[in-house]
C-alpha atoms as a PDB file:
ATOM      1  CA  UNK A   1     101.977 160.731 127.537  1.00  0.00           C
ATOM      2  CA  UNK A   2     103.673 164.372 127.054  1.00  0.00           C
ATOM      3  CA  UNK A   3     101.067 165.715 126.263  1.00  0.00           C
ATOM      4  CA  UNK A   4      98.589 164.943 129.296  1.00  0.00           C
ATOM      5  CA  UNK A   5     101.706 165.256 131.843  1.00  0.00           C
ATOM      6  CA  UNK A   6     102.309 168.929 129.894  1.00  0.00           C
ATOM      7  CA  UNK A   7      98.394 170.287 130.437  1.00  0.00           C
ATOM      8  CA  UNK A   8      98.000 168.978 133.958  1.00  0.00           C
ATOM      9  CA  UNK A   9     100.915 170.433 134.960  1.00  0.00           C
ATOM     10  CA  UNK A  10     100.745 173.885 133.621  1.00  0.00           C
ATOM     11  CA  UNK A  11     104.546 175.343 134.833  1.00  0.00           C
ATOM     12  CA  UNK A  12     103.665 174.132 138.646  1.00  0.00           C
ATOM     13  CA  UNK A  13     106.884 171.467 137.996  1.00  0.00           C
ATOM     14  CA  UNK A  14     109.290 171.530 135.578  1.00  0.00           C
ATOM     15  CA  UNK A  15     110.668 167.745 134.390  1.00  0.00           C
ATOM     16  CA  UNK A  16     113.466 167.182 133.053  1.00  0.00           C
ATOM     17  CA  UNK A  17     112.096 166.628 129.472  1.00  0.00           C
ATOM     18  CA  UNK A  18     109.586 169.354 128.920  1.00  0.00           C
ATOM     19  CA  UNK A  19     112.367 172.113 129.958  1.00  0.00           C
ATOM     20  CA  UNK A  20     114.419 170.361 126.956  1.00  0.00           C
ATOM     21  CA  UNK A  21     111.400 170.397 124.538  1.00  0.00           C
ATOM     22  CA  UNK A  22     110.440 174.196 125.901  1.00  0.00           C
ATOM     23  CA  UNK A  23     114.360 175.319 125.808  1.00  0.00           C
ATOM     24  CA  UNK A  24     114.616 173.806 121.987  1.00  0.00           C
ATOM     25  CA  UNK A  25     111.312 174.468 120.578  1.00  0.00           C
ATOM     26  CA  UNK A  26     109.343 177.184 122.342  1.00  0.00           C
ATOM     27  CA  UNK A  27     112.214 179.718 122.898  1.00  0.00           C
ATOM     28  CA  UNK A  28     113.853 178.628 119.869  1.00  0.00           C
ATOM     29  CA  UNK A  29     117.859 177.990 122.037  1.00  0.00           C
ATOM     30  CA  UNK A  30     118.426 174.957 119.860  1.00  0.00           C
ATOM     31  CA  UNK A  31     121.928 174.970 121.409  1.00  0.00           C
ATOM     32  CA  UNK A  32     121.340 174.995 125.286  1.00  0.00           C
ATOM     33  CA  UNK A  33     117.972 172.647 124.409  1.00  0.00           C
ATOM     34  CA  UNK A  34     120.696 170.230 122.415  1.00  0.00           C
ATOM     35  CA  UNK A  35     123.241 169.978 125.156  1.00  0.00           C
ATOM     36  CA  UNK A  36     120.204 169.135 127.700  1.00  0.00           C
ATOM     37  CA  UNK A  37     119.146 166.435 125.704  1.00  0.00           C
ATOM     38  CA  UNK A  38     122.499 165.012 125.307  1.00  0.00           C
ATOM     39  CA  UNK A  39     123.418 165.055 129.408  1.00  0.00           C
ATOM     40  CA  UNK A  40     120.168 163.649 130.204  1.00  0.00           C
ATOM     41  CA  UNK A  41     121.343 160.880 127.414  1.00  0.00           C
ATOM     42  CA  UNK A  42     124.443 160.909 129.073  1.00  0.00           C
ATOM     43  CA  UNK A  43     122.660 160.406 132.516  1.00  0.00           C
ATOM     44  CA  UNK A  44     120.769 157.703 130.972  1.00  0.00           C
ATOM     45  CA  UNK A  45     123.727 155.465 129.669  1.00  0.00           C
ATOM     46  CA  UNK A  46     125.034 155.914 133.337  1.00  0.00           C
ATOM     47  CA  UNK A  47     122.442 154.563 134.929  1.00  0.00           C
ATOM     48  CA  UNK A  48     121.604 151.643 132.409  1.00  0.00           C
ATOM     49  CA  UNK A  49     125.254 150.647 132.609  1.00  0.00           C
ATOM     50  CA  UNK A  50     125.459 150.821 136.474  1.00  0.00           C
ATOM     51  CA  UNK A  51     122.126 148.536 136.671  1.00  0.00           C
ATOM     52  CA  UNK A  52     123.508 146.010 134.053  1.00  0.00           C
ATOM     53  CA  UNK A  53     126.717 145.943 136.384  1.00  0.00           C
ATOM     54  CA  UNK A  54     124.621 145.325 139.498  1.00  0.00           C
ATOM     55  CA  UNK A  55     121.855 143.216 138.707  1.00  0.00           C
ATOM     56  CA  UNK A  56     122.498 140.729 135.759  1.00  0.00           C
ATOM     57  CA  UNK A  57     125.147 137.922 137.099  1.00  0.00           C
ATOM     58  CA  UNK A  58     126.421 135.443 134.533  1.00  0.00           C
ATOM     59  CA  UNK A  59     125.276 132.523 135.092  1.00  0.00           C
ATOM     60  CA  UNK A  60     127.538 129.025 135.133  1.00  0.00           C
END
């Protein structure tokens, strides 16, 4: 899936996880590209706790 969302986009829109891959690996700024990765982790955690806490009810 990268790789068909990467060649039909062609630097028109820049998502989240190809300016992580192209900050790591293309221009070779394995520190800024490692920091992205681990806010957008970050981000992730966030979210998936804040759904768990909204939608799943224990049940009686």
């Amino acid at each position: 899936m990268f790789d068909i969302i990467y060649i039909i986009m062609q630097y028109s829109i820049r998502v989240v996880g190809i300016y992580t891959y192209e900050t790591g690996m293309k221009f070779l700024r394995f520190g800024k590209g490692s920091a992205l990765s681990f806010l957008v982790a970050i981000f992730i955690l966030g979210f998936t706790l804040l759904y768990i806490k909204l939608f799943y009810k224990e049940e009686v």
